[in-house]
C-alpha atoms as a PDB file:
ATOM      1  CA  UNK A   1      32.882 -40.909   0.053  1.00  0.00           C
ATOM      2  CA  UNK A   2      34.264 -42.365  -3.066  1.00  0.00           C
ATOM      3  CA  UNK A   3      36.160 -40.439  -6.075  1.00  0.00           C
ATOM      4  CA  UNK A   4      33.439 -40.559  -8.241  1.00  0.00           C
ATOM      5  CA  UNK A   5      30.922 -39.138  -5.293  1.00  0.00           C
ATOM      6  CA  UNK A   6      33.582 -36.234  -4.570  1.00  0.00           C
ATOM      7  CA  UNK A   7      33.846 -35.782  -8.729  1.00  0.00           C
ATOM      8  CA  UNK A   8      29.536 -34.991  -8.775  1.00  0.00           C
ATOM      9  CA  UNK A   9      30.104 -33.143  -5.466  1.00  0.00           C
ATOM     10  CA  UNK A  10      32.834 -30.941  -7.171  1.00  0.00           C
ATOM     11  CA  UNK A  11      30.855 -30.844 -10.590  1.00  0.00           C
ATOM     12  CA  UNK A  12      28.562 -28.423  -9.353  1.00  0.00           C
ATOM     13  CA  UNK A  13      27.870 -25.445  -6.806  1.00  0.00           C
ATOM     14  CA  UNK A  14      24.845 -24.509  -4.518  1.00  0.00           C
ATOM     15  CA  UNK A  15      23.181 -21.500  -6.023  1.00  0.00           C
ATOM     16  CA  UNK A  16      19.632 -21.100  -4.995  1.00  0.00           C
ATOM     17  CA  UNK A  17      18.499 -21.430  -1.041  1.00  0.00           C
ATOM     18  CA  UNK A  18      15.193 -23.920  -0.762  1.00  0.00           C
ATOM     19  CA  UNK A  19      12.948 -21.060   0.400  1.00  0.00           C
ATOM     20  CA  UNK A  20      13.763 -19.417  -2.446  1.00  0.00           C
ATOM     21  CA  UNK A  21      13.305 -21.670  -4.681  1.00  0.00           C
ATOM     22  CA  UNK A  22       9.849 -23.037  -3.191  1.00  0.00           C
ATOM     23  CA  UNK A  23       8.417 -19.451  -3.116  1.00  0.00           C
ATOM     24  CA  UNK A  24       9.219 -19.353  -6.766  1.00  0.00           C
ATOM     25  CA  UNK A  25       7.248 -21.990  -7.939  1.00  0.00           C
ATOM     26  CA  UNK A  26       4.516 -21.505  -5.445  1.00  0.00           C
ATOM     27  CA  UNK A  27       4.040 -18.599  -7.077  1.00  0.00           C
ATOM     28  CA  UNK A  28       3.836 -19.628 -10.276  1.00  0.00           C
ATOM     29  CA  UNK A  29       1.217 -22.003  -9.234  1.00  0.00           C
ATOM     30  CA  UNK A  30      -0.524 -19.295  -7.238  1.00  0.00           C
ATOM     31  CA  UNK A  31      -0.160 -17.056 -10.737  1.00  0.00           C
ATOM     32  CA  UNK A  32      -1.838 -19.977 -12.291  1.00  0.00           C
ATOM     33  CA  UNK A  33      -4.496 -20.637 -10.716  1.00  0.00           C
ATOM     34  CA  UNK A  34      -5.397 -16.718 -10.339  1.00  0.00           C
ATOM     35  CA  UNK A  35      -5.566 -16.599 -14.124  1.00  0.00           C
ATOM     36  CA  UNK A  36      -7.397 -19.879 -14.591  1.00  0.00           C
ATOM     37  CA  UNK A  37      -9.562 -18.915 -12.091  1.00  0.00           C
ATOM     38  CA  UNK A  38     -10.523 -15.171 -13.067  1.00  0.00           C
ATOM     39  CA  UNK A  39     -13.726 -15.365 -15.305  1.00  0.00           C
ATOM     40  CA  UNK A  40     -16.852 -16.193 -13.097  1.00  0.00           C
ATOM     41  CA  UNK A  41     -17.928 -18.923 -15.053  1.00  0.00           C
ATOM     42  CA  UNK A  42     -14.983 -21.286 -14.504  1.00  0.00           C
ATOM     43  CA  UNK A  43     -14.824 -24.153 -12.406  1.00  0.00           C
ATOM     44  CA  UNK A  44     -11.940 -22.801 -10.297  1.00  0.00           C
ATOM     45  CA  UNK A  45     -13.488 -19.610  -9.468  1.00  0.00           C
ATOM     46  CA  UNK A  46     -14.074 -20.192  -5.952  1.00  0.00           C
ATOM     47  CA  UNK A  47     -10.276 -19.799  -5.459  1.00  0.00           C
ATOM     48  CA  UNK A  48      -9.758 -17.115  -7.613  1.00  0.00           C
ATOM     49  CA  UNK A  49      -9.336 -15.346  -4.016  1.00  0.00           C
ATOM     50  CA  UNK A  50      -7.530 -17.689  -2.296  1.00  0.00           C
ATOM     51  CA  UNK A  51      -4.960 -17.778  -4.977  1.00  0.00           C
ATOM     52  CA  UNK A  52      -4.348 -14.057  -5.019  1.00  0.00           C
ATOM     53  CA  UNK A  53      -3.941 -14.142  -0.976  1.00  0.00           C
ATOM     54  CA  UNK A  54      -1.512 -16.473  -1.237  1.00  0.00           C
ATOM     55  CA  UNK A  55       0.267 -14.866  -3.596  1.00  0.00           C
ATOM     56  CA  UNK A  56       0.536 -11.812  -1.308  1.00  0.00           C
ATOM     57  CA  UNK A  57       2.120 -13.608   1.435  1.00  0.00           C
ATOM     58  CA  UNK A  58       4.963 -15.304  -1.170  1.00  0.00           C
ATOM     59  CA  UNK A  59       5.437 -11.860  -2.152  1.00  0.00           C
ATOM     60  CA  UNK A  60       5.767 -10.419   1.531  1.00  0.00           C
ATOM     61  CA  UNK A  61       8.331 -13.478   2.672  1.00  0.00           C
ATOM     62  CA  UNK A  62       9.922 -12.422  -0.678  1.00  0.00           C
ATOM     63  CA  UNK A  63      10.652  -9.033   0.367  1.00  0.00           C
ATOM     64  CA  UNK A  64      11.860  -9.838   3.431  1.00  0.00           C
ATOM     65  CA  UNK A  65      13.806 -12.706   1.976  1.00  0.00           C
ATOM     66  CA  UNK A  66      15.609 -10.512   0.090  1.00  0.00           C
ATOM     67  CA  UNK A  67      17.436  -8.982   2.961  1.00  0.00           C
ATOM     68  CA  UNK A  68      17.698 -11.875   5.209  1.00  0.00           C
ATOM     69  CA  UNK A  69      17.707 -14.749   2.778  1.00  0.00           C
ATOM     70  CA  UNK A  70      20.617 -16.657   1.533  1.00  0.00           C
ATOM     71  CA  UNK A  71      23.674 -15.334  -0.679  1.00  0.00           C
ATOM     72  CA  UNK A  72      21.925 -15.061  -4.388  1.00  0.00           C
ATOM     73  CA  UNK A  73      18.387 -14.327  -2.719  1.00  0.00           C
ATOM     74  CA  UNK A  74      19.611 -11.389  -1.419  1.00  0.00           C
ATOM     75  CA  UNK A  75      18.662  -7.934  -3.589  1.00  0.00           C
ATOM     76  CA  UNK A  76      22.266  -6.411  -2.491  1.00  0.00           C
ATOM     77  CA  UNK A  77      23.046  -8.720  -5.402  1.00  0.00           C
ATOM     78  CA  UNK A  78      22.049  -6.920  -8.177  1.00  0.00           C
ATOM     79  CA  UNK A  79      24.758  -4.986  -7.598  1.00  0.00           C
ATOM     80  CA  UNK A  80      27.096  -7.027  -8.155  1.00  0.00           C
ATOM     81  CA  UNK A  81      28.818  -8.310 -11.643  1.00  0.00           C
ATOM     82  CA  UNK A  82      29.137  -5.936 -14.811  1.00  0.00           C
ATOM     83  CA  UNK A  83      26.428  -4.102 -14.462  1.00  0.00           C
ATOM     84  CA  UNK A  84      23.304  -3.487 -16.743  1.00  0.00           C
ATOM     85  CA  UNK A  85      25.216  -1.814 -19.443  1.00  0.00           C
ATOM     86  CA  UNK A  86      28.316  -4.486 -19.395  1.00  0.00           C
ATOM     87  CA  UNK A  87      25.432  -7.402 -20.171  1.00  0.00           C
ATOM     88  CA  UNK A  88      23.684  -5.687 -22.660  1.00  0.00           C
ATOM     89  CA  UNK A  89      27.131  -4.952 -24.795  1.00  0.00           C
ATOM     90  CA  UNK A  90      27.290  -8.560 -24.452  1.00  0.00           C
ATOM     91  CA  UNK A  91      23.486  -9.572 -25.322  1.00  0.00           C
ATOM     92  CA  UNK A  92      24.175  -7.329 -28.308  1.00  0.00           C
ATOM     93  CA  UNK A  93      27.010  -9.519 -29.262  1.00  0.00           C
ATOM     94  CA  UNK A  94      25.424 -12.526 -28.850  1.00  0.00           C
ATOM     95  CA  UNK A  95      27.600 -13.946 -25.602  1.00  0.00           C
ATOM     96  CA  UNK A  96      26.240 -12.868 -22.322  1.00  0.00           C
ATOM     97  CA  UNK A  97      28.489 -14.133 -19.488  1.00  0.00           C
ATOM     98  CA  UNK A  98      26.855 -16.888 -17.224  1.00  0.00           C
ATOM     99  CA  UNK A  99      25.753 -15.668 -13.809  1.00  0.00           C
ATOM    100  CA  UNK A 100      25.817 -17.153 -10.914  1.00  0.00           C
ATOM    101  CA  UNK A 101      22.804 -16.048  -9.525  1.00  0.00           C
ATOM    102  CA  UNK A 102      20.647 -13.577 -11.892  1.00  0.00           C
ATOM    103  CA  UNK A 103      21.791 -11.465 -14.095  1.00  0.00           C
ATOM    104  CA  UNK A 104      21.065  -7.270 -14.336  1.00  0.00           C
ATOM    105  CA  UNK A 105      17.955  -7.967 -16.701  1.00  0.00           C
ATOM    106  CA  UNK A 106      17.040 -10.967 -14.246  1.00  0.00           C
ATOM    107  CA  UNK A 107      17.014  -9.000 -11.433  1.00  0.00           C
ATOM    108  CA  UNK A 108      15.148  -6.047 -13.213  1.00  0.00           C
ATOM    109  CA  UNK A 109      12.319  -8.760 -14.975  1.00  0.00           C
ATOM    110  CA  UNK A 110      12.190 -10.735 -11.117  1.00  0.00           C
ATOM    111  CA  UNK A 111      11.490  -6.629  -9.332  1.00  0.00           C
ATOM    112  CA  UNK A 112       8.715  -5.911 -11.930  1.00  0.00           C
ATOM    113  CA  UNK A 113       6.697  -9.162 -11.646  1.00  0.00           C
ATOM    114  CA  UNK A 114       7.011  -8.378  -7.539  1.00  0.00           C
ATOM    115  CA  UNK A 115       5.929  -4.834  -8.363  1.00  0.00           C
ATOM    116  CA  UNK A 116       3.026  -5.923 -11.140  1.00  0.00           C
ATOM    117  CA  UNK A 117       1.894  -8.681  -8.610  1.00  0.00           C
ATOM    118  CA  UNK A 118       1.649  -6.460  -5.654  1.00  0.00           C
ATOM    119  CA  UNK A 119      -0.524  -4.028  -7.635  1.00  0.00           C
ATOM    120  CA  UNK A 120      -2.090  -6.999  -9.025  1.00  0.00           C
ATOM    121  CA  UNK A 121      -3.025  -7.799  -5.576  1.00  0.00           C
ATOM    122  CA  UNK A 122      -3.699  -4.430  -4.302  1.00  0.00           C
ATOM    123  CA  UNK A 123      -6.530  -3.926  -6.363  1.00  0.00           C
ATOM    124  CA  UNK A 124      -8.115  -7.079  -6.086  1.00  0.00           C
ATOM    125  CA  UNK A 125      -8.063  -6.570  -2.335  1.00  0.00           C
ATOM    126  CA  UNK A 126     -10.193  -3.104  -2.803  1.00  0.00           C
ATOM    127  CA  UNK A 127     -12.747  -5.192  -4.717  1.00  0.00           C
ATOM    128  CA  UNK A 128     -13.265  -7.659  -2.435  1.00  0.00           C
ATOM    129  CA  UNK A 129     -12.985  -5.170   0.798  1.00  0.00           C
ATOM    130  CA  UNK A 130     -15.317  -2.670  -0.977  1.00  0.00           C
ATOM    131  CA  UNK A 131     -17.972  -4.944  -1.808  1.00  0.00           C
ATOM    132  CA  UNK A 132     -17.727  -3.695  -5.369  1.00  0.00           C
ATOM    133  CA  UNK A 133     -17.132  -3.726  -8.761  1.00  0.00           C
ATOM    134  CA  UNK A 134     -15.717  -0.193  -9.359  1.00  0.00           C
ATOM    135  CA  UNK A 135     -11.943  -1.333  -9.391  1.00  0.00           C
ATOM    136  CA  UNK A 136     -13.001  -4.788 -11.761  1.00  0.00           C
ATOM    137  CA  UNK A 137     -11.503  -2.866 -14.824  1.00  0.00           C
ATOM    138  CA  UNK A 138      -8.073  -1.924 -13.682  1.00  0.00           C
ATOM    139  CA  UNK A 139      -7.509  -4.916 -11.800  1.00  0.00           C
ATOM    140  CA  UNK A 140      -8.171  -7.232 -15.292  1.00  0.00           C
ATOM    141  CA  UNK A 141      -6.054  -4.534 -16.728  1.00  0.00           C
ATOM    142  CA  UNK A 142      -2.857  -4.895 -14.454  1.00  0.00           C
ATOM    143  CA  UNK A 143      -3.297  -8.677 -14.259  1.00  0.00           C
ATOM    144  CA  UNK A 144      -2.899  -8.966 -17.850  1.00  0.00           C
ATOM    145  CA  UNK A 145       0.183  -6.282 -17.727  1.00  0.00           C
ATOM    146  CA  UNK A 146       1.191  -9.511 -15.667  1.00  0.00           C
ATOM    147  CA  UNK A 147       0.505 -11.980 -17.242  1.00  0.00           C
ATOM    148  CA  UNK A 148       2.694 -10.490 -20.262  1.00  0.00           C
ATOM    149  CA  UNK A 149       5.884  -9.824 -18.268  1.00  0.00           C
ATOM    150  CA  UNK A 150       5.392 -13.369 -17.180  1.00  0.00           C
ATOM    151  CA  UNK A 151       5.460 -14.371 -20.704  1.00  0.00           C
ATOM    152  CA  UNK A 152       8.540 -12.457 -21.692  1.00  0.00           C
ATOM    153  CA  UNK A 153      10.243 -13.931 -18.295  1.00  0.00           C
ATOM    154  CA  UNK A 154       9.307 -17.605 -19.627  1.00  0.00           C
ATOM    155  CA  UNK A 155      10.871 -16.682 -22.838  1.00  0.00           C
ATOM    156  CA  UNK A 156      14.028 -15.006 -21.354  1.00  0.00           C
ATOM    157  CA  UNK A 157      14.906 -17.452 -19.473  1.00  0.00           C
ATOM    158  CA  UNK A 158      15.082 -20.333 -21.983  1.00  0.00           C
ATOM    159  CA  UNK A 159      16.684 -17.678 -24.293  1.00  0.00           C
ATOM    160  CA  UNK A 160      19.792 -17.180 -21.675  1.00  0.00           C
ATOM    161  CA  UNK A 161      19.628 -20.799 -20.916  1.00  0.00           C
ATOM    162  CA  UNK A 162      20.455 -21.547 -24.811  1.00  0.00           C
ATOM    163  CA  UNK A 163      23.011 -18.828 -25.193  1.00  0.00           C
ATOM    164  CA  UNK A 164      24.634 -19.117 -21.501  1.00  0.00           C
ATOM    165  CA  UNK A 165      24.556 -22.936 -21.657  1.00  0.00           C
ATOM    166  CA  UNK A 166      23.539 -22.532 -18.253  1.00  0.00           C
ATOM    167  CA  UNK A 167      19.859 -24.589 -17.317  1.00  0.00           C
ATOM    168  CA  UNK A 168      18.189 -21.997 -15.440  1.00  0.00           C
ATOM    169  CA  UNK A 169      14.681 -23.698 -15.129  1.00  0.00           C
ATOM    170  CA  UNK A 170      16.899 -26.984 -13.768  1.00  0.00           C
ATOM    171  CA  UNK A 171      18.711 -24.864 -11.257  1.00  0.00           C
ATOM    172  CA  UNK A 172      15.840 -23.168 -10.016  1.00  0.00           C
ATOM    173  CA  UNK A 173      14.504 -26.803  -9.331  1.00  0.00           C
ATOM    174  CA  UNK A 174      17.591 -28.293  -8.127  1.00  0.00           C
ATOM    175  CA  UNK A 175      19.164 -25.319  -6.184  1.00  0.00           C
ATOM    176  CA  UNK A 176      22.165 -25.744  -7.874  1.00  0.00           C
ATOM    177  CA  UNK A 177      24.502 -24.756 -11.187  1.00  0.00           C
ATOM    178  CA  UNK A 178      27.495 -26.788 -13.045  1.00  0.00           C
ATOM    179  CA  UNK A 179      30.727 -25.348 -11.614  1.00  0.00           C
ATOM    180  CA  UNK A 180      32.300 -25.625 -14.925  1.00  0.00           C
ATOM    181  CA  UNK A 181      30.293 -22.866 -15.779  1.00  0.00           C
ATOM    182  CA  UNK A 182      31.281 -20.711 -13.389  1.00  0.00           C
ATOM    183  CA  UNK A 183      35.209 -21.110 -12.734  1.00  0.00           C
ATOM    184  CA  UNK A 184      36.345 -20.020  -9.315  1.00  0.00           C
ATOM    185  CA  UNK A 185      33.144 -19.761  -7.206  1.00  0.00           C
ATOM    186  CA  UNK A 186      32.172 -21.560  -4.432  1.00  0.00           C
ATOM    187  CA  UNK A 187      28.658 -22.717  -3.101  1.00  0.00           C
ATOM    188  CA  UNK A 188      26.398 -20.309  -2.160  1.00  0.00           C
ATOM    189  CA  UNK A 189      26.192 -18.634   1.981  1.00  0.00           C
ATOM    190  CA  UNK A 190      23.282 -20.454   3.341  1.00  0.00           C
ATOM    191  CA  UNK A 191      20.569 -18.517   5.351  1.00  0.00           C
ATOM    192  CA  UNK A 192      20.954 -18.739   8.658  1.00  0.00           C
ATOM    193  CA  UNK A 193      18.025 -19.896  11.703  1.00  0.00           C
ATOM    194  CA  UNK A 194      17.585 -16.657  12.194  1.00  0.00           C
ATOM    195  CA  UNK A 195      16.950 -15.997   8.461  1.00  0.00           C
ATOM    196  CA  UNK A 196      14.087 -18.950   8.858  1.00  0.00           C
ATOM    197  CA  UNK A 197      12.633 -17.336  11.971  1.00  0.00           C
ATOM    198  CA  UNK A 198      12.011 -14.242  10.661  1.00  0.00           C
ATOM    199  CA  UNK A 199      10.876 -16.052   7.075  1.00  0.00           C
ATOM    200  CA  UNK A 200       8.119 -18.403   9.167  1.00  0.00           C
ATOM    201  CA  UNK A 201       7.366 -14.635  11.184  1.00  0.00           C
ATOM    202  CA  UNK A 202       6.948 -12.597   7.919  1.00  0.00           C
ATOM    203  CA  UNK A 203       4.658 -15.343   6.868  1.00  0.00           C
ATOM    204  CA  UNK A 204       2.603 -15.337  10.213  1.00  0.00           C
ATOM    205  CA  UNK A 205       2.110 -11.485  10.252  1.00  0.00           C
ATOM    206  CA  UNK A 206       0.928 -11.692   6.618  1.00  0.00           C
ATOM    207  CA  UNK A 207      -1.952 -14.373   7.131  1.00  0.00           C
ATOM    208  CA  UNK A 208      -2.723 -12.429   9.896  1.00  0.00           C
ATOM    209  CA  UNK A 209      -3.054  -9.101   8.490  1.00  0.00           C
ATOM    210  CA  UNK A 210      -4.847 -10.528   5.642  1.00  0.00           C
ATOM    211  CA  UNK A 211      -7.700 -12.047   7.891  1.00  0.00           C
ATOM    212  CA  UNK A 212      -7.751  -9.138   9.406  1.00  0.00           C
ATOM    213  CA  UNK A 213      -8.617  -7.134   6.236  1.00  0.00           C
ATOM    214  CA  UNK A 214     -10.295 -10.542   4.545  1.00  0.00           C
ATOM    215  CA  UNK A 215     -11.648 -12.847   7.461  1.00  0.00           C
ATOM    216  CA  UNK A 216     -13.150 -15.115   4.835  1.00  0.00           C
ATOM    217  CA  UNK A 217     -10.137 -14.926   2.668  1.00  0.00           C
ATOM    218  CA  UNK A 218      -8.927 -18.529   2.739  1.00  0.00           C
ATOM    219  CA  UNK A 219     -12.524 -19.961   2.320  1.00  0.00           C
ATOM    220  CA  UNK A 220     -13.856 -21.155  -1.223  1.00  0.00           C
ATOM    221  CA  UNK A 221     -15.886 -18.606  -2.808  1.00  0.00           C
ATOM    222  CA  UNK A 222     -17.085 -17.152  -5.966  1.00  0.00           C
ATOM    223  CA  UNK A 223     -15.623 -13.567  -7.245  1.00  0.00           C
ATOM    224  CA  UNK A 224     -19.358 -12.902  -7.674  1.00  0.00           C
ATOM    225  CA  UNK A 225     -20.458 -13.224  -4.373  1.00  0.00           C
ATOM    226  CA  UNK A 226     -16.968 -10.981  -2.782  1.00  0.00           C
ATOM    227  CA  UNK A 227     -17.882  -8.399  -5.362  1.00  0.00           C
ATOM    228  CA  UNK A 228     -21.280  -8.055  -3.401  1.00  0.00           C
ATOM    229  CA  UNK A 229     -19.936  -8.124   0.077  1.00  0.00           C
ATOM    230  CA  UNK A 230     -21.651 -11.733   0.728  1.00  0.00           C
ATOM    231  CA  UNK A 231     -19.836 -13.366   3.789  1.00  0.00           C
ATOM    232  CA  UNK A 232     -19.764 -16.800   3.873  1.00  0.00           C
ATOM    233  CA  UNK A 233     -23.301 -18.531   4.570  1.00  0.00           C
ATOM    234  CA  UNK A 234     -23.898 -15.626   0.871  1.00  0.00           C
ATOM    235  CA  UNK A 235     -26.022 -13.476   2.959  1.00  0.00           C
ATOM    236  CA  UNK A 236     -25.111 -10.290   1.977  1.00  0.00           C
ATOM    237  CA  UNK A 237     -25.252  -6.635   1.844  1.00  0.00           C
ATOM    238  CA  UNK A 238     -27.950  -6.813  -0.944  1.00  0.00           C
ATOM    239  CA  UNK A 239     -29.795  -9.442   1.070  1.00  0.00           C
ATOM    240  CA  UNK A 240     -29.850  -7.122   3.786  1.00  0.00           C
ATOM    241  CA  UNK A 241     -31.531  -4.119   1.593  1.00  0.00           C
ATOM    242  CA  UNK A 242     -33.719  -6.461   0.326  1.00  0.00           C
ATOM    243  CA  UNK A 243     -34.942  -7.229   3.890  1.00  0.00           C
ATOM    244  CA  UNK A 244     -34.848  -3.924   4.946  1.00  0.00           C
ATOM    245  CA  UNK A 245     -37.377  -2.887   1.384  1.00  0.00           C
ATOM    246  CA  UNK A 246     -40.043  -5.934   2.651  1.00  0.00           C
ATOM    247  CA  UNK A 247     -39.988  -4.758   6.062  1.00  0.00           C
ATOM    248  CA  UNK A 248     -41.385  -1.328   5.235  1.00  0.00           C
ATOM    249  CA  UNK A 249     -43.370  -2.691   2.429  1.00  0.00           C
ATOM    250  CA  UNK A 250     -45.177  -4.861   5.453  1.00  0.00           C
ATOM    251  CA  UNK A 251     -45.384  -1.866   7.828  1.00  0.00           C
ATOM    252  CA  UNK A 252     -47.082  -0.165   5.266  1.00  0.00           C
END
């Protein structure tokens, strides 16, 4: 290796672990398409659905990740640093410390879009497992509640990456941060095979227990036709009442 490959090498440290960082943006794509997709009259309705599913297995190997993931994946590391109050003097004074991996408002903005999306989720499920429209309201409710706090995280995180000097979109892309920024720390612990098994596991039991509650829930379909318990040829519960109406009119 020459001096000047050693000099990049030494230029910068390994932050974020690549499941991490591809859950991350697979969400946001996922978050995307949910809200692109919502209103029954746009062209991307049909994976309204589909998009929400998949968000709810990023957010299970997520949770999991967060114990078994690599060093600043981990939750345990909100705990670490200043603390909340400690960055807030400093936000207050216009010179919050870089962090390595997030900071006590990161970690508190990244827990409530988890939260907001599993509710998000939650709901939506209990429309399209009801076969109704009772839940429509909250669920357009919460997902906007989401939509917001994914605003304000857009606009935090180019706010810290101004006053920190510290790229955070780049680093979540790249996996990793300029070590001049952070003096003294090393590259990140990486997750271990084990970690991966029981990441690719997590993500098996989810698409399982989702077919299980959704069998056609990775199949193209309207929001319409889930709302009225259609399965997948769009014969559905109100075809079946229909039916059942004709045949007594004809035995009559």
């Amino acid at each position: 290796m020459s001096n000047s490959d050693l000099t990049a090498t030494a230029a910068r440290i390994r932050v974020w672990d690549a499941p991490l960082r591809l859950f991350h943006w697979l969400l946001v794509i996922a978050i995307a398409v949910a809200f692109l997709s919502a209103e029954e009259e746009s062209p991307l309705n049909k994976w309204h659905i589909i998009s929400g599913w998949v968000a709810a297995i990023l957010i299970a190997f997520r949770l999991i990740w967060g114990f078994a993931g690599g060093e600043y994946a981990r939750f345990s590391g909100m705990w670490k640093g200043g603390g909340l109050g400690h960055h807030i003097s400093e936000l207050l004074r216009f010179k919050p410390a870089a962090a390595v991996g997030h900071n006590p408002l990161g970690w508190i903005s990244a827990l409530l879009l988890i939260a907001v999306s599993i509710v998000t989720i939650w709901t939506g499920a209990l429309i399209v497992t009801s076969g109704g429209e009772a839940g429509e309201d909250l669920h357009e409710i919460i997902g906007w509640s989401l939509l917001g706090l994914v605003v304000i995280h857009i606009v935090a995180v180019f706010v810290m990456s101004l006053m920190t000097r510290d790229n955070l979109v780049r680093a979540m892309i790249t996996g990793y941060k300029r070590a001049g920024r952070h003096a003294g720390v090393s590259n990140a612990q990486k997750p271990s095979l084990f970690s991966y098994l029981v990441g690719f596991a997590t993500i098996a039991a989810a698409i399982f227990g989702i077919l299980t509650i959704d069998p056609q829930a990775f199949v193209p379909r309207s929001t319409e036709s889930a709302e009225h318990g259609q399965n997948q040829t769009g014969y559905g519960q109100r075809d079946v009442e229909h039916d059942e109406i004709d045949h007594q009119i004809d035995d009559e």
